[in-house]
N, C-alpha and C. Protein backbone atom coordinates (compact mmCIF):
# COMPACT_ATOMS: atom_id res chain seq x y z
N UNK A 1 0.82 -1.19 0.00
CA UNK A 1 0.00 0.00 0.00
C UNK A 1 0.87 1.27 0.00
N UNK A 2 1.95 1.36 0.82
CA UNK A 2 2.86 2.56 1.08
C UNK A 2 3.41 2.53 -0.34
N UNK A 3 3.79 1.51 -0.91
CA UNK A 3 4.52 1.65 -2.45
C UNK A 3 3.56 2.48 -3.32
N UNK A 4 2.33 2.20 -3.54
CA UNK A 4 1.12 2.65 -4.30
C UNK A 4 0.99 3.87 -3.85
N UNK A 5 0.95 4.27 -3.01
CA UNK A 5 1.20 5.38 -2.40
C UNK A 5 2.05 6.87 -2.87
N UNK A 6 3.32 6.10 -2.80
CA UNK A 6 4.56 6.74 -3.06
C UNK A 6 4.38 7.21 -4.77
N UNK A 7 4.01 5.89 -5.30
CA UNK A 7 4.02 5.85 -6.73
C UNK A 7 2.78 7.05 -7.19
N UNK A 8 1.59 7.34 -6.74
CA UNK A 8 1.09 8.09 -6.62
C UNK A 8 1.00 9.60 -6.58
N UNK A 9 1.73 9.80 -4.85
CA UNK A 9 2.71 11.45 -4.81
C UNK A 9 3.34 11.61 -5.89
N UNK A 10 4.26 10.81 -6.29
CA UNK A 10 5.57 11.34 -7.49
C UNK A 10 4.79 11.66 -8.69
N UNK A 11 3.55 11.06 -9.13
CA UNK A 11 2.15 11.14 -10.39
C UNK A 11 2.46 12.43 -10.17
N UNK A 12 1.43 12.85 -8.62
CA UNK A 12 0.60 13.74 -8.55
C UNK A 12 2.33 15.01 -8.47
N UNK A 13 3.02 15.04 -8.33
CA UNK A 13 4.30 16.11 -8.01
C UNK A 13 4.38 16.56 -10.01
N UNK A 14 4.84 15.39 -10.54
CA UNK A 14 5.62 15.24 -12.21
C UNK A 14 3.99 16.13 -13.02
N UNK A 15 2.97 15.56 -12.10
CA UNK A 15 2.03 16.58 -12.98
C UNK A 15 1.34 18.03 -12.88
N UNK A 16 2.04 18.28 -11.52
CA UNK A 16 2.07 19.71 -11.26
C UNK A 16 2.93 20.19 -12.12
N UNK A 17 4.21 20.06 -12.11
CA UNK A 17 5.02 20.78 -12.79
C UNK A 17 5.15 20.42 -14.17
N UNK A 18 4.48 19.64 -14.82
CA UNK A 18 3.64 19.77 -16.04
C UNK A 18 2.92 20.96 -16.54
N UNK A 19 1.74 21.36 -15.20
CA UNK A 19 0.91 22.30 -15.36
C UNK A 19 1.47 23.09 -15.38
N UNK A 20 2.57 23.36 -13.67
CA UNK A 20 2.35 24.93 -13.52
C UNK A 20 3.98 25.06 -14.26
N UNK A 21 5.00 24.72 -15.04
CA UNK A 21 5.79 25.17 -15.59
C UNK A 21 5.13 25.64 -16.57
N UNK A 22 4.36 25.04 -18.03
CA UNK A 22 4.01 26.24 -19.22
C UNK A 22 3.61 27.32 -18.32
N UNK A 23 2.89 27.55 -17.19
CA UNK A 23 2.29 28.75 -16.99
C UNK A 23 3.15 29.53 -16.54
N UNK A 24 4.40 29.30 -15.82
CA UNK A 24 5.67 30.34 -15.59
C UNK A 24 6.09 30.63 -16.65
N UNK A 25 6.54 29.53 -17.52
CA UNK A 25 7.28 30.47 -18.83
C UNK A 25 6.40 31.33 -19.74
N UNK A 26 4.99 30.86 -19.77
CA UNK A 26 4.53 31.84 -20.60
C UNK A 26 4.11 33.15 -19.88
N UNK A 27 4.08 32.93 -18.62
CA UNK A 27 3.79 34.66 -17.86
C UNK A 27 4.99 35.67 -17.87
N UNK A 28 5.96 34.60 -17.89
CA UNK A 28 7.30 35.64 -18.23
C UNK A 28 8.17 35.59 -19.28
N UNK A 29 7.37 35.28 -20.53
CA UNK A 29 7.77 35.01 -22.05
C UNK A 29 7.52 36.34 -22.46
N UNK A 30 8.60 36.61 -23.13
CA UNK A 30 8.48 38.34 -24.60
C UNK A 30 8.55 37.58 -26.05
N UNK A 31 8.46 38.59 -26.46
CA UNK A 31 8.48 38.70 -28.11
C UNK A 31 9.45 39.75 -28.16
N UNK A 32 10.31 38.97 -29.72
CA UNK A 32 11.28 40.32 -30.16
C UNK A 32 11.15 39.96 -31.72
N UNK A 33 10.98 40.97 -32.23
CA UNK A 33 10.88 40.67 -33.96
C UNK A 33 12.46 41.15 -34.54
N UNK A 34 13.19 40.70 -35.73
CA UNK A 34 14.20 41.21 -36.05
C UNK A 34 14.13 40.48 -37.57
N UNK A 35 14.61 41.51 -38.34
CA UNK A 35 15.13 41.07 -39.58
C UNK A 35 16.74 41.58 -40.14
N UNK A 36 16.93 40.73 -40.88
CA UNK A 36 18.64 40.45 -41.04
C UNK A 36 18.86 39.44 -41.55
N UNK A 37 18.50 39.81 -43.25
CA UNK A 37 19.22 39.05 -44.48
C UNK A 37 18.15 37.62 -43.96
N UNK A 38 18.75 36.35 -44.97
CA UNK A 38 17.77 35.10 -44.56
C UNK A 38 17.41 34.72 -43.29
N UNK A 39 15.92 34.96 -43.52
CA UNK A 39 15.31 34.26 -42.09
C UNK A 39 15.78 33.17 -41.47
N UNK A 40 16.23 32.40 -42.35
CA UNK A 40 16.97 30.86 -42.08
C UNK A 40 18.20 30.63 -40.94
N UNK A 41 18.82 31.80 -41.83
CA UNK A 41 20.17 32.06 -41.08
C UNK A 41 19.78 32.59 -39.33
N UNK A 42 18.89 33.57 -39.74
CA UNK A 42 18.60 34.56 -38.49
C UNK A 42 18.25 33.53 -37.39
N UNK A 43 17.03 32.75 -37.49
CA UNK A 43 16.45 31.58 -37.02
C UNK A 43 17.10 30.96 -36.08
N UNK A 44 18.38 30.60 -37.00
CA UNK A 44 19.44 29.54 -36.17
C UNK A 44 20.24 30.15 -35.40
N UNK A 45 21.17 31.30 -35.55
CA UNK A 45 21.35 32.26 -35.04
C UNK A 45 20.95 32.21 -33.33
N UNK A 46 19.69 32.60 -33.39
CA UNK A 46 19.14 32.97 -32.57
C UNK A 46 18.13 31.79 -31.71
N UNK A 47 17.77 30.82 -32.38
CA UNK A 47 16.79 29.80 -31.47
C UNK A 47 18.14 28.65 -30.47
N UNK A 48 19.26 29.11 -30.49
CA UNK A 48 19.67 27.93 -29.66
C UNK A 48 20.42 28.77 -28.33
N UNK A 49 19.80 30.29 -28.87
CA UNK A 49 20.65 31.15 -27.14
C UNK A 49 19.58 30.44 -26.28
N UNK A 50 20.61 30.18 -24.84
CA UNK A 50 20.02 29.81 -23.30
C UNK A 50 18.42 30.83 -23.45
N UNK A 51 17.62 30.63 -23.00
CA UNK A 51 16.19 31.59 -23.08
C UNK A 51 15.30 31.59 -23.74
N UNK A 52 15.87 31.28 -25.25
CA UNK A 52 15.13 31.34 -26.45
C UNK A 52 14.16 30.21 -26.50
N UNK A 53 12.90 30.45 -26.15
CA UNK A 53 11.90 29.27 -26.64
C UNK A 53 11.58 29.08 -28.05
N UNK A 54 11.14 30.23 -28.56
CA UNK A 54 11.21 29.46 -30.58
C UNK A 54 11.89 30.79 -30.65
N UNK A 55 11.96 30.21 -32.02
CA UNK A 55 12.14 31.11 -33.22
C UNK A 55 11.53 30.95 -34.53
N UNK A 56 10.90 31.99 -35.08
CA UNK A 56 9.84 31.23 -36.09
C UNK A 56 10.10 32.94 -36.96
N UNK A 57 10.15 31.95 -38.44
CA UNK A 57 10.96 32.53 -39.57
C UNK A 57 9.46 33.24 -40.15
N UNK A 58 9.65 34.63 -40.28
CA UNK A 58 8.28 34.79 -41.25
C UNK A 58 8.44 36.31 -41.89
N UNK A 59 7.19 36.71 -42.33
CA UNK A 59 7.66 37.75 -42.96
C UNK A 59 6.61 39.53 -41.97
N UNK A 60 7.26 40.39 -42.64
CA UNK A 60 6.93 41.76 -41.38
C UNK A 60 7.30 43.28 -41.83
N UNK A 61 6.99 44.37 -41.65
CA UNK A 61 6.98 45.54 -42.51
C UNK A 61 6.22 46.16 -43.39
N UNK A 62 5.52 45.48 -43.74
CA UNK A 62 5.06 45.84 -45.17
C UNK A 62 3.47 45.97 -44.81
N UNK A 63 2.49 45.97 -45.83
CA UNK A 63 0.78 46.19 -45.67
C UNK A 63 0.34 45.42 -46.51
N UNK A 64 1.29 44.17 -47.22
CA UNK A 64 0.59 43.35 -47.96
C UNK A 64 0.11 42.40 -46.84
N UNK A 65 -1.60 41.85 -47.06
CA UNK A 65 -1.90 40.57 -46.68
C UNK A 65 -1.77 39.38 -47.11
N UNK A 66 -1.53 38.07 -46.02
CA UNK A 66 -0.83 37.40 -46.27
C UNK A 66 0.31 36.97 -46.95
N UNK A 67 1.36 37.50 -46.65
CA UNK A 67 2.03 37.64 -47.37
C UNK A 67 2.66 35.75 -47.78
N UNK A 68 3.72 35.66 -48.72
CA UNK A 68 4.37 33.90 -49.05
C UNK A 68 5.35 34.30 -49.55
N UNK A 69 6.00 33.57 -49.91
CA UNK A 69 7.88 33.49 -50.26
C UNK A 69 7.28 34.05 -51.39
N UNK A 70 6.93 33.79 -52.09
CA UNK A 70 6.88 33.90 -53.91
C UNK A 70 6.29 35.74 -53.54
N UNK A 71 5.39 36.18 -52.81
CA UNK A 71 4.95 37.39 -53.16
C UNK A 71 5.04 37.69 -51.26
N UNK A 72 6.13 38.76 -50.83
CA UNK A 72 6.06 39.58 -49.77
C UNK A 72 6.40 40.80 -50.13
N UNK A 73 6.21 41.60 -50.79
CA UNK A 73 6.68 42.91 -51.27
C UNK A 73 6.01 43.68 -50.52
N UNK A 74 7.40 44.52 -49.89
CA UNK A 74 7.29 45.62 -49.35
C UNK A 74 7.29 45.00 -47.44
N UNK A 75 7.39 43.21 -47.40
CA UNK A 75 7.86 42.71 -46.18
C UNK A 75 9.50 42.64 -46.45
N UNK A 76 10.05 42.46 -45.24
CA UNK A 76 11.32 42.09 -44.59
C UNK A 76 10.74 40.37 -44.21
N UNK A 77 11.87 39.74 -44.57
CA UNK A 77 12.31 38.62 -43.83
C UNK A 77 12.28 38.41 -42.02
N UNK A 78 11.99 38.25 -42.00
CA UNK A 78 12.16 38.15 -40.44
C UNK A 78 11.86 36.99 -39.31
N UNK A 79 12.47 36.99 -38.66
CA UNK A 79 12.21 35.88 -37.19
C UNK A 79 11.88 36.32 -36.15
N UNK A 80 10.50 35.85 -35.64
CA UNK A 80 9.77 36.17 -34.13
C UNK A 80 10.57 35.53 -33.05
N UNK A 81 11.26 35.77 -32.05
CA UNK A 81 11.79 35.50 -30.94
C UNK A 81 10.72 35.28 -30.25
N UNK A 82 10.65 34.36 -28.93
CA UNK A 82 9.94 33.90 -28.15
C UNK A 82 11.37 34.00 -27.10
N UNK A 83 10.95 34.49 -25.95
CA UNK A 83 12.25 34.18 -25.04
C UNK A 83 11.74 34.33 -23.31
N UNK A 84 12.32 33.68 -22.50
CA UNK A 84 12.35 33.60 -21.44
C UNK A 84 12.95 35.09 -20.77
N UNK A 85 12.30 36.09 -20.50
CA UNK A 85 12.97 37.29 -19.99
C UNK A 85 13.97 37.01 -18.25
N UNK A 86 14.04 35.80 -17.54
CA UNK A 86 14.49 35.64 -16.56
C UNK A 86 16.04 34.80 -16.89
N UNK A 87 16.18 34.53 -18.40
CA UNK A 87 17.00 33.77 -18.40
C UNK A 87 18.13 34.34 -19.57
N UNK A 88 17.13 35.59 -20.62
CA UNK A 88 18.25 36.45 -21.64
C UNK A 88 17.34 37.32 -21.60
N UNK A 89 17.75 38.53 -21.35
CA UNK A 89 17.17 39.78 -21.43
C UNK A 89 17.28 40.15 -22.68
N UNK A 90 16.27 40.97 -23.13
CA UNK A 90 16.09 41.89 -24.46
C UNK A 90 16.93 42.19 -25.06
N UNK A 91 17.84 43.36 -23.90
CA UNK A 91 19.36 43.84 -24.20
C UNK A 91 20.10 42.47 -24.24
N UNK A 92 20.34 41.65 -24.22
CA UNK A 92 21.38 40.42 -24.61
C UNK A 92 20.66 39.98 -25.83
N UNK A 93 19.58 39.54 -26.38
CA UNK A 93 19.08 39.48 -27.09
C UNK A 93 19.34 40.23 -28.68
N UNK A 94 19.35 41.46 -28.05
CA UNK A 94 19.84 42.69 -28.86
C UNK A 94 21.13 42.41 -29.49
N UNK A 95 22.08 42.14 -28.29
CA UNK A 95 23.44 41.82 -28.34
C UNK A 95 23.87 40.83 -29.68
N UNK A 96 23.18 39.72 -29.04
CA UNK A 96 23.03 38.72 -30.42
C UNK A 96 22.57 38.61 -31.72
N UNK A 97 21.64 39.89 -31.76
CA UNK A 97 21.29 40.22 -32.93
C UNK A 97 22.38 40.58 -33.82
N UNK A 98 22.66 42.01 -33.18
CA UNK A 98 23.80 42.88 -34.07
C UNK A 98 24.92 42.16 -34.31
N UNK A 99 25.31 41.02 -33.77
CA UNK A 99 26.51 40.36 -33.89
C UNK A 99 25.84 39.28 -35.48
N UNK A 100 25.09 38.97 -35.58
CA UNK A 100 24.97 38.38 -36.51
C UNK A 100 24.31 38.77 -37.67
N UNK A 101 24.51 40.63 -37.72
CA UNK A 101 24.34 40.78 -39.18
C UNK A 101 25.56 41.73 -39.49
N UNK A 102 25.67 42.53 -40.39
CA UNK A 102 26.36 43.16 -40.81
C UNK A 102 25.46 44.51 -40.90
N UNK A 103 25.70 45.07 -39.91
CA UNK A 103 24.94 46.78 -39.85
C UNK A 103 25.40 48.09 -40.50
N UNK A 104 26.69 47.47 -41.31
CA UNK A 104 27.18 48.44 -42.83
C UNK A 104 26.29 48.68 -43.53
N UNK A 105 25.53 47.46 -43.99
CA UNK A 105 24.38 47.62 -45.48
C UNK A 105 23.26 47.62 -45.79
N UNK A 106 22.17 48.60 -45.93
CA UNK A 106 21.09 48.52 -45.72
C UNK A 106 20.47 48.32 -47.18
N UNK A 107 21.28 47.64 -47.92
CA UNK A 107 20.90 47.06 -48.80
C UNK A 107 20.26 45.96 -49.75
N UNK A 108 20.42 45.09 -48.09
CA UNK A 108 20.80 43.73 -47.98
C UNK A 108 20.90 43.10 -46.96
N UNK A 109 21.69 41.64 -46.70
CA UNK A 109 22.54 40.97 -46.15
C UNK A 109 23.30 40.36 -46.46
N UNK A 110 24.50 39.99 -46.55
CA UNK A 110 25.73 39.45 -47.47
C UNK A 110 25.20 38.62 -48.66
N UNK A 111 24.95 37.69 -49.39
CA UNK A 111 24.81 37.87 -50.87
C UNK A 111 22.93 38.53 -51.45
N UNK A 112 22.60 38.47 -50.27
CA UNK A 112 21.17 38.42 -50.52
C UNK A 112 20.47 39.70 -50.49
N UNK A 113 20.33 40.10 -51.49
CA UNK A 113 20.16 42.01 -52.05
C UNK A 113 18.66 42.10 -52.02
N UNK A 114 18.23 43.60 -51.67
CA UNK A 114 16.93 44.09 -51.91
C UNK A 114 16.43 44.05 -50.19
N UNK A 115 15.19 45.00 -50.47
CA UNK A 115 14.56 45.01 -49.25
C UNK A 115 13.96 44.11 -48.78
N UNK A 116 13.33 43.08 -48.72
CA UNK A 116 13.56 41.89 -48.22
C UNK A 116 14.08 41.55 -47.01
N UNK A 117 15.90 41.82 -47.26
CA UNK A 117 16.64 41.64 -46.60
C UNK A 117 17.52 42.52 -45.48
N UNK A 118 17.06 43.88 -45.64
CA UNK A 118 17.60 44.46 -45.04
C UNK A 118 17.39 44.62 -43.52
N UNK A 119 18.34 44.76 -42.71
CA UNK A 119 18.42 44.80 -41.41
C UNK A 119 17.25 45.74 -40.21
N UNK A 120 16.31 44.94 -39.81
CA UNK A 120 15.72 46.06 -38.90
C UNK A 120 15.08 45.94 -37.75
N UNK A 121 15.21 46.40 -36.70
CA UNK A 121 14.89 46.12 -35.55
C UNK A 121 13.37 46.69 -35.14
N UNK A 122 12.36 45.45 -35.34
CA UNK A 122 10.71 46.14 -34.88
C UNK A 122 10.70 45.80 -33.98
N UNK A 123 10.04 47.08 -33.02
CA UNK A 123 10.11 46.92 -31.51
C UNK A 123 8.31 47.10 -30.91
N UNK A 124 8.73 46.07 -30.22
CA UNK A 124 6.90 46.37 -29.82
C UNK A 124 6.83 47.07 -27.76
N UNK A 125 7.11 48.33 -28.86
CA UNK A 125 6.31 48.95 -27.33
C UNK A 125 7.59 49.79 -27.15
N UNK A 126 7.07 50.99 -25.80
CA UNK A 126 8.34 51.53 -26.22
C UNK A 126 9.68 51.29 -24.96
N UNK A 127 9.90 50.31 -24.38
CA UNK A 127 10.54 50.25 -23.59
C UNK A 127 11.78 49.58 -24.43
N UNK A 128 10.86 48.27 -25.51
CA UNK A 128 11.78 47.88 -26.32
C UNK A 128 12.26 48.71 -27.76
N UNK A 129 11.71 49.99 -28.01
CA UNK A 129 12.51 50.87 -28.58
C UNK A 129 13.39 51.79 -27.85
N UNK A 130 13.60 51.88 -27.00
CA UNK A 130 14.53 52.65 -26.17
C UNK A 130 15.55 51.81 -25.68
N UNK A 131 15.06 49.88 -25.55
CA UNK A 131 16.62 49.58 -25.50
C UNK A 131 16.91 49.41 -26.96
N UNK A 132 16.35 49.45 -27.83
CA UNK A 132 16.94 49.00 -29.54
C UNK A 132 18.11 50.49 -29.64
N UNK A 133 17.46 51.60 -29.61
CA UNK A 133 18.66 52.24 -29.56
C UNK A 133 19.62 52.80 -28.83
N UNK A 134 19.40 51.73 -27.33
CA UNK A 134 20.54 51.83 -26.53
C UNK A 134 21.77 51.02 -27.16
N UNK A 135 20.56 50.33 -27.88
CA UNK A 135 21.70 48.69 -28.19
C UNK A 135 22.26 49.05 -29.55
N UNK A 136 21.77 50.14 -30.10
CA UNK A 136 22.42 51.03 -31.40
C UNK A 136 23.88 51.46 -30.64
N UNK A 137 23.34 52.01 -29.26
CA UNK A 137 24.87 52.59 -29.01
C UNK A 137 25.91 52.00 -29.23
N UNK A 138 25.41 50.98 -28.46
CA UNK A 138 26.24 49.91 -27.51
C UNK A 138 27.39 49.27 -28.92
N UNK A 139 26.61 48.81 -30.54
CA UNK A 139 26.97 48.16 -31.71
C UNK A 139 28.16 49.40 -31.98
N UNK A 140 27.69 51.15 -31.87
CA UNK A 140 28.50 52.08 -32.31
C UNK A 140 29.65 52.00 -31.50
N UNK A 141 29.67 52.01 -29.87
CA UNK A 141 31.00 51.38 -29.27
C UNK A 141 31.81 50.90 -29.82
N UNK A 142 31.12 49.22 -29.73
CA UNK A 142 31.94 47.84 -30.15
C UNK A 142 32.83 48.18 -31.58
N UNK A 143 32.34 48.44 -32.29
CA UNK A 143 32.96 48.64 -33.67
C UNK A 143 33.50 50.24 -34.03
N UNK A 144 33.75 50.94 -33.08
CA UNK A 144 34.45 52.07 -33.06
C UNK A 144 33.96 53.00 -34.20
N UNK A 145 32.87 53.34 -34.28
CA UNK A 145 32.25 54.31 -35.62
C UNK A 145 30.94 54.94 -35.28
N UNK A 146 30.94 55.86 -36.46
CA UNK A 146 29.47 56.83 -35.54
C UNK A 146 28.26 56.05 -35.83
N UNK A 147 27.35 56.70 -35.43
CA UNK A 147 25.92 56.06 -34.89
C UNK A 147 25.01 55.90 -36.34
N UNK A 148 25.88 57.14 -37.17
CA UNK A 148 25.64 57.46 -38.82
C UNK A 148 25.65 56.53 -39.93
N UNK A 149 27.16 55.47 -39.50
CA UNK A 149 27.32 54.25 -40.16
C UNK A 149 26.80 52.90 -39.92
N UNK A 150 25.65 52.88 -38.96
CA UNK A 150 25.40 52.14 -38.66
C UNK A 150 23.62 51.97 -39.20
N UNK A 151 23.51 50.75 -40.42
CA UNK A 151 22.32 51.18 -40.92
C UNK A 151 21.33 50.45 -41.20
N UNK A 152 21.04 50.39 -39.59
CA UNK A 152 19.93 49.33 -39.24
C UNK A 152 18.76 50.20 -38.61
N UNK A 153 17.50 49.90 -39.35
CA UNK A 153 16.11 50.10 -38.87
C UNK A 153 15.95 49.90 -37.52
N UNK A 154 15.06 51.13 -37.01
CA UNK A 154 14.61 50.83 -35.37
C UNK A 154 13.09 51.69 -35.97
N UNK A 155 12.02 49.83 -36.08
CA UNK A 155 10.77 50.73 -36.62
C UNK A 155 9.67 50.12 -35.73
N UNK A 156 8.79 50.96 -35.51
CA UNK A 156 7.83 49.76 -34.78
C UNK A 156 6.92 48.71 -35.45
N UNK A 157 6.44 47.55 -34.53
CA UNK A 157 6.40 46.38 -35.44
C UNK A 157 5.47 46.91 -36.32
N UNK A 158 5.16 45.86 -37.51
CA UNK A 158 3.90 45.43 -38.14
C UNK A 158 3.13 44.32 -37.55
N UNK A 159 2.39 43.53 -37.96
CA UNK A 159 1.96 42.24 -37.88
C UNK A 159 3.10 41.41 -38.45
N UNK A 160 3.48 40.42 -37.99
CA UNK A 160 3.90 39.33 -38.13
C UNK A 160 3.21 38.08 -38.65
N UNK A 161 3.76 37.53 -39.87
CA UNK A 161 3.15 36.50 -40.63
C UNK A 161 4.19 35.32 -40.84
N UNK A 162 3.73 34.30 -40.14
CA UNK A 162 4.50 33.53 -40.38
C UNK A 162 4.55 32.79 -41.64
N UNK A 163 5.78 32.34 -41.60
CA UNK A 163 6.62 31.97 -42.91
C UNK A 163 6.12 30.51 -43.13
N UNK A 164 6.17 29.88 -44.46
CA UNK A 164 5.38 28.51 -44.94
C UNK A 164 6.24 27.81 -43.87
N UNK A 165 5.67 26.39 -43.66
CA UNK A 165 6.23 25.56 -42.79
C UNK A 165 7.49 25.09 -43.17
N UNK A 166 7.84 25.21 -44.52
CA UNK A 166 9.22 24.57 -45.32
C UNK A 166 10.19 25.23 -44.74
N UNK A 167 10.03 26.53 -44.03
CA UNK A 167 10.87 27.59 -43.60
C UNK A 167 11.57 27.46 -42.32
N UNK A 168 10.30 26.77 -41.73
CA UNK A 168 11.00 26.69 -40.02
C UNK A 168 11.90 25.13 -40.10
N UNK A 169 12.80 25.99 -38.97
CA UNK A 169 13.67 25.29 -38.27
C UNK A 169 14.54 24.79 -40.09
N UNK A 170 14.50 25.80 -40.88
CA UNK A 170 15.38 25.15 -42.25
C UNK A 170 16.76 24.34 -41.61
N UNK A 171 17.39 25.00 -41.19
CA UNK A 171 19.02 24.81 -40.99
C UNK A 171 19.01 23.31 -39.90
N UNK A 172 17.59 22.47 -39.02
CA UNK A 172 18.34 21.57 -38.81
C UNK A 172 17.33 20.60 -39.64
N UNK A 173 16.60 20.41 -40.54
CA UNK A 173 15.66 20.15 -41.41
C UNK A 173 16.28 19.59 -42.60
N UNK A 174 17.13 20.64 -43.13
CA UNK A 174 17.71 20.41 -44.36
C UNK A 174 19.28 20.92 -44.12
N UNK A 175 20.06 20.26 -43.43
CA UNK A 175 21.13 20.66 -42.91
C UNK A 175 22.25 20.92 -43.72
N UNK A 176 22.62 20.16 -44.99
CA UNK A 176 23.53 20.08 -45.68
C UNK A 176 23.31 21.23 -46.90
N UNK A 177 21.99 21.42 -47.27
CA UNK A 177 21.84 22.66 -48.50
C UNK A 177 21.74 24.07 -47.75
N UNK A 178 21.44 24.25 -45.79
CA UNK A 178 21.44 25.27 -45.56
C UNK A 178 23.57 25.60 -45.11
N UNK A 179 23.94 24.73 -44.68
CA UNK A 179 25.29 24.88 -44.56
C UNK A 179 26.06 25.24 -46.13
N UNK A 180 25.56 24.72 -47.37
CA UNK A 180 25.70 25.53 -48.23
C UNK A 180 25.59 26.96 -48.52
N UNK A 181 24.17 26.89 -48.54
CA UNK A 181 24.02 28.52 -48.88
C UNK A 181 24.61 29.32 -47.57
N UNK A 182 24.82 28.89 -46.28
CA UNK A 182 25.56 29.61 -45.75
C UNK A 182 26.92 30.05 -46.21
N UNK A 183 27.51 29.13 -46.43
CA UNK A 183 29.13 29.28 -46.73
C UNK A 183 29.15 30.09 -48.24
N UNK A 184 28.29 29.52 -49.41
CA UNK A 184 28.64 30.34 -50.54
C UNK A 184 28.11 31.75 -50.66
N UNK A 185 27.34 32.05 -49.32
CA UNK A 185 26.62 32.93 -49.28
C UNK A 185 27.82 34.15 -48.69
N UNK A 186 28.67 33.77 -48.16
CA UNK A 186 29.71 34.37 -47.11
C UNK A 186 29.67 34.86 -45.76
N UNK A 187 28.41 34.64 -45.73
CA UNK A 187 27.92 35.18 -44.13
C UNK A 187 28.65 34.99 -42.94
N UNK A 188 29.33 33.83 -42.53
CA UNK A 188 30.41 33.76 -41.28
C UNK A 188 31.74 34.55 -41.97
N UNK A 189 32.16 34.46 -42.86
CA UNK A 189 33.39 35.21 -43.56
C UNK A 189 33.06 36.74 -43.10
N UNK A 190 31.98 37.73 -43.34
CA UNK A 190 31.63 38.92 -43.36
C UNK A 190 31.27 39.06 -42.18
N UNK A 191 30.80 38.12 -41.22
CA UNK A 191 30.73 39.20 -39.42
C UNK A 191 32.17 38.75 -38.81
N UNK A 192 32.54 37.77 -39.57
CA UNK A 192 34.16 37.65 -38.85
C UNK A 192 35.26 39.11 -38.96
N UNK A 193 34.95 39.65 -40.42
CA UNK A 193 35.27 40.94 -40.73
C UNK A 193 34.80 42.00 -39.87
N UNK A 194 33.52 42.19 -39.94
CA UNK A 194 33.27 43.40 -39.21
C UNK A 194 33.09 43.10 -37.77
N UNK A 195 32.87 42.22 -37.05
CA UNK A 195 32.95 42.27 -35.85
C UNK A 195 34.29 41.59 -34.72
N UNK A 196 35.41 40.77 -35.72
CA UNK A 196 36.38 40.89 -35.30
C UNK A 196 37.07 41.75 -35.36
N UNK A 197 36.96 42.40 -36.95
CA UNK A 197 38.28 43.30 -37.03
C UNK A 197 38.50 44.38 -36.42
């Protein structure tokens, strides 16, 4: 009886914290939107920092509805952050952003041209626009240049549309054609440049 018992408590313990864990992380879960060149890239980037619950590749900016790969004009590329605020703050978040694009070109992102791709930070609300361009500073520091050369969007969000399902989680999905287009793309070559040198 004491065994049945025991076996019981440990049920009733493993299914509390079933319950009441989703409900901690989602009471103290944010959103951060960011775009910067392929969503793909950004995605991976960013879904394996300590905190990060997803990352989900989609598109943002623009006033077209529904937008799809074949027709987002006038969207940015972009990845919705989901994150644990007790475990990576916004500002670290931030941190990791700017490190993984190249905030020279607002043209783009290393091979991948047009607006689409260009770098921009949508902030929802304004606590998280006031750290986006703290975290402007912080990029003008690190890389020793004015605030002028640095030419990344700080806009507030749009709606967020997520990206076809072929999109998420690309890089561990299809591992060998996204490690391609990474490498011929040059993308680790070009933040090794600007953020080592």
């Amino acid at each position: 009886m004491r065994k049945i018992l025991r076996q019981l408590i440990v049920i009733s313990l493993l299914f509390q914290l079933l319950i009441i864990s989703p409900a901690k992380v989602s009471a103290e879960s944010q959103q951060a939107i960011f775009a910067g060149g392929c969503f793909w890239c950004l995605e991976h980037d960013l879904e394996n920092l300590k905190g990060v619950i997803s990352a989900e590749s989609g598109y943002s900016g623009g006033d077209l509805i529904n937008p799809t790969y074949e027709n987002h004009s006038g969207h940015q590329e972009v990845v919705k952050v989901t994150f644990e605020s007790k475990l990576i703050s916004y500002e670290e978040l931030l941190r990791n952003y700017w490190i993984n694009i190249d905030p020279f070109d607002n043209n783009g992102q290393f091979c991948d041209r047009g607006n689409s791709y260009i770098p921009v930070i949508f902030t929802l609300g304004v606590d998280q626009e006031l750290k986006a361009k703290e975290s402007k500073e912080w990029a003008s520091s690190i890389l020793k240049t004015s605030m002028n050369e640095l030419k990344v969007n700080i806009e507030n969000a749009k709606t967020f549309w997520i990206a076809e399902g072929y999109h998420q989680d690309f890089a561990e999905r299809n591992s060998i054609k996204y490690n391609l287009y990474r490498l011929s793309c040059g993308r680790d070559k070009k933040l090794r440049e600007v953020w080592a040198g």
